[in-house]
Protein backbone atom coordinates (compact mmCIF):
# COMPACT_ATOMS: atom_id res chain seq x y z
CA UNK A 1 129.22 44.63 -6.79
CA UNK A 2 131.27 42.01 -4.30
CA UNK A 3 132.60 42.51 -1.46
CA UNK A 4 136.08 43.98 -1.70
CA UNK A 5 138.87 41.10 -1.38
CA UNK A 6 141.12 41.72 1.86
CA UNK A 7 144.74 41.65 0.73
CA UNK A 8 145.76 39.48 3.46
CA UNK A 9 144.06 36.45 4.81
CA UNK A 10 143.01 35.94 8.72
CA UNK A 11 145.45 34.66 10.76
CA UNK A 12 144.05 31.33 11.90
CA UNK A 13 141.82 31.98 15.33
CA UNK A 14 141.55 35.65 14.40
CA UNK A 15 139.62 35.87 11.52
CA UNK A 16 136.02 36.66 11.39
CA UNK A 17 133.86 34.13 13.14
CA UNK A 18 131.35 32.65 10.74
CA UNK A 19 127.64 33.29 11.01
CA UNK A 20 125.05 31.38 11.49
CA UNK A 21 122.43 33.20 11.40
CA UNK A 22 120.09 31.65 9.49
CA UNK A 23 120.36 28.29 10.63
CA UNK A 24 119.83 29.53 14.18
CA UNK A 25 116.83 31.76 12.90
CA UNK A 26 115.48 28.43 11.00
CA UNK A 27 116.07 26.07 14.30
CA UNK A 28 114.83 28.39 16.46
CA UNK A 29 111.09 28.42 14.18
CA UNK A 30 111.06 24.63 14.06
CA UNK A 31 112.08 24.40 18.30
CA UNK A 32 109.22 26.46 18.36
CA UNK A 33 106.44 24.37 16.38
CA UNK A 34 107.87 21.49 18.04
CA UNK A 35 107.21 22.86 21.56
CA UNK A 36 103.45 23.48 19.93
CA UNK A 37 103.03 20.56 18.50
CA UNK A 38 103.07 21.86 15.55
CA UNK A 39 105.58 19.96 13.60
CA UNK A 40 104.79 15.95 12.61
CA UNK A 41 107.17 12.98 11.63
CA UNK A 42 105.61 13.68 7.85
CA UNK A 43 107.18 17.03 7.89
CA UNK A 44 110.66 15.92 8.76
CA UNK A 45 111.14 16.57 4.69
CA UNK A 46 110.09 20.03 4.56
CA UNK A 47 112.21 20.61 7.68
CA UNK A 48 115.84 18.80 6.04
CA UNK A 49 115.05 20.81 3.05
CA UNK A 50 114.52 24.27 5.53
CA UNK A 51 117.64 23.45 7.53
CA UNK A 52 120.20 22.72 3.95
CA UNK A 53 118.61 25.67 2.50
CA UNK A 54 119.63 27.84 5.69
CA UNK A 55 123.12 25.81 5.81
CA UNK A 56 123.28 26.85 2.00
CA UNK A 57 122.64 30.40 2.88
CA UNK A 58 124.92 31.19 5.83
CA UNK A 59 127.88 29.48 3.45
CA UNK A 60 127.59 31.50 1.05
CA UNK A 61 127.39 34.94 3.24
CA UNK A 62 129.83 34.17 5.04
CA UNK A 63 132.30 33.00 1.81
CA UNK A 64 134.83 35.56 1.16
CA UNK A 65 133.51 34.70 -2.65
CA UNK A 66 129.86 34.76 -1.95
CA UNK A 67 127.22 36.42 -4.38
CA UNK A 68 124.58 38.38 -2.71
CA UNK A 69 122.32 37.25 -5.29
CA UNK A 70 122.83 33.44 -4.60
CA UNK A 71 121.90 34.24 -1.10
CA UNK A 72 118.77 36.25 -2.18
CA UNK A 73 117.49 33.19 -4.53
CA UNK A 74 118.13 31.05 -1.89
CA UNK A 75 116.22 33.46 0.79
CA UNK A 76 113.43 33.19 -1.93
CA UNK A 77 113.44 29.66 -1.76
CA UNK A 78 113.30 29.01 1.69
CA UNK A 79 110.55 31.81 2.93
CA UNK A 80 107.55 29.52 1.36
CA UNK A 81 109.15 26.04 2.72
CA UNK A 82 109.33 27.75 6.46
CA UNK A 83 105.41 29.27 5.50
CA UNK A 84 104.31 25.61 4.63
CA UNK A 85 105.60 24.60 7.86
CA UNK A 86 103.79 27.06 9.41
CA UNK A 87 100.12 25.94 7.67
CA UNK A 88 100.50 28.96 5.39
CA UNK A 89 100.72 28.56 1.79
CA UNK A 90 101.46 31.36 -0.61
CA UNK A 91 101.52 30.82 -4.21
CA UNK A 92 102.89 32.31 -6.74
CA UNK A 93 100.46 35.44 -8.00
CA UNK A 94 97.95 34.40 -11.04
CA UNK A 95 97.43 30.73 -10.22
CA UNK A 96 93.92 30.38 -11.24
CA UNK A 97 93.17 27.68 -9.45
CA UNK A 98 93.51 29.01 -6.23
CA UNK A 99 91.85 32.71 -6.79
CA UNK A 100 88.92 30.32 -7.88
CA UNK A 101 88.95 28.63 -4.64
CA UNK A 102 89.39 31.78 -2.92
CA UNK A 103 86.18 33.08 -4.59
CA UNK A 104 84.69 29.78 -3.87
CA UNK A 105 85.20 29.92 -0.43
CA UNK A 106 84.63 33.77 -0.21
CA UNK A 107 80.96 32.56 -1.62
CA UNK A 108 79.73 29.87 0.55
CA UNK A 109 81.16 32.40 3.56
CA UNK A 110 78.94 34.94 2.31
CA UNK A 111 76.28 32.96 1.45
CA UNK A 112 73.16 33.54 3.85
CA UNK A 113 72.37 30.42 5.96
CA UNK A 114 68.71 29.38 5.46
């Protein structure tokens, strides 16, 4: 289920204007943690890899031969790099590891202090 294919193409300075919506979404979060201090030179890789996954995303919406399933993987993939900026982590559901730690930390919370 594409997009239906226009029978004509745009005449040149008429056509529709590409969007960029999620690179200006993406720049405006990172603007943002910058004003707060949020954002170090050690996350300048988290941020190139945000900024060509939002690049990657507004292409292929705005591609007259996108897939709206490309552009939901690649939604998918950028949501927990813009979270890690953030300081929130989110991992995928049944990673033992962490539900220990959770329970770990739920624990010594708990825990009455002496």
């Amino acid at each position: 289920m594409g997009r239906a294919k226009s029978a004509q193409s745009p005449l040149p300075g008429f056509g529709a204007a590409a969007v960029a919506r999620v690179r200006r979404g993406v720049d405006a979060q990172l603007a943002a943690q910058r004003r707060l201090g949020q954002l170090e030179a050690v996350d300048e890789g988290l941020v190139t890899i945000a900024r060509t996954l939002a690049d990657a995303i507004d292409a292929e919406h705005t591609s007259s031969e996108g897939s709206r399933f490309t552009v939901g993987a690649l939604a998918g993939r950028l949501v927990p790099v813009l979270l890690e900026l953030r300081g929130e982590r989110h991992d995928a559901p049944g990673d033992s590891f962490d539900s220990e730690l959770a329970q770990l930390v739920a624990a010594i919370r708990d825990n009455p202090r002496s």
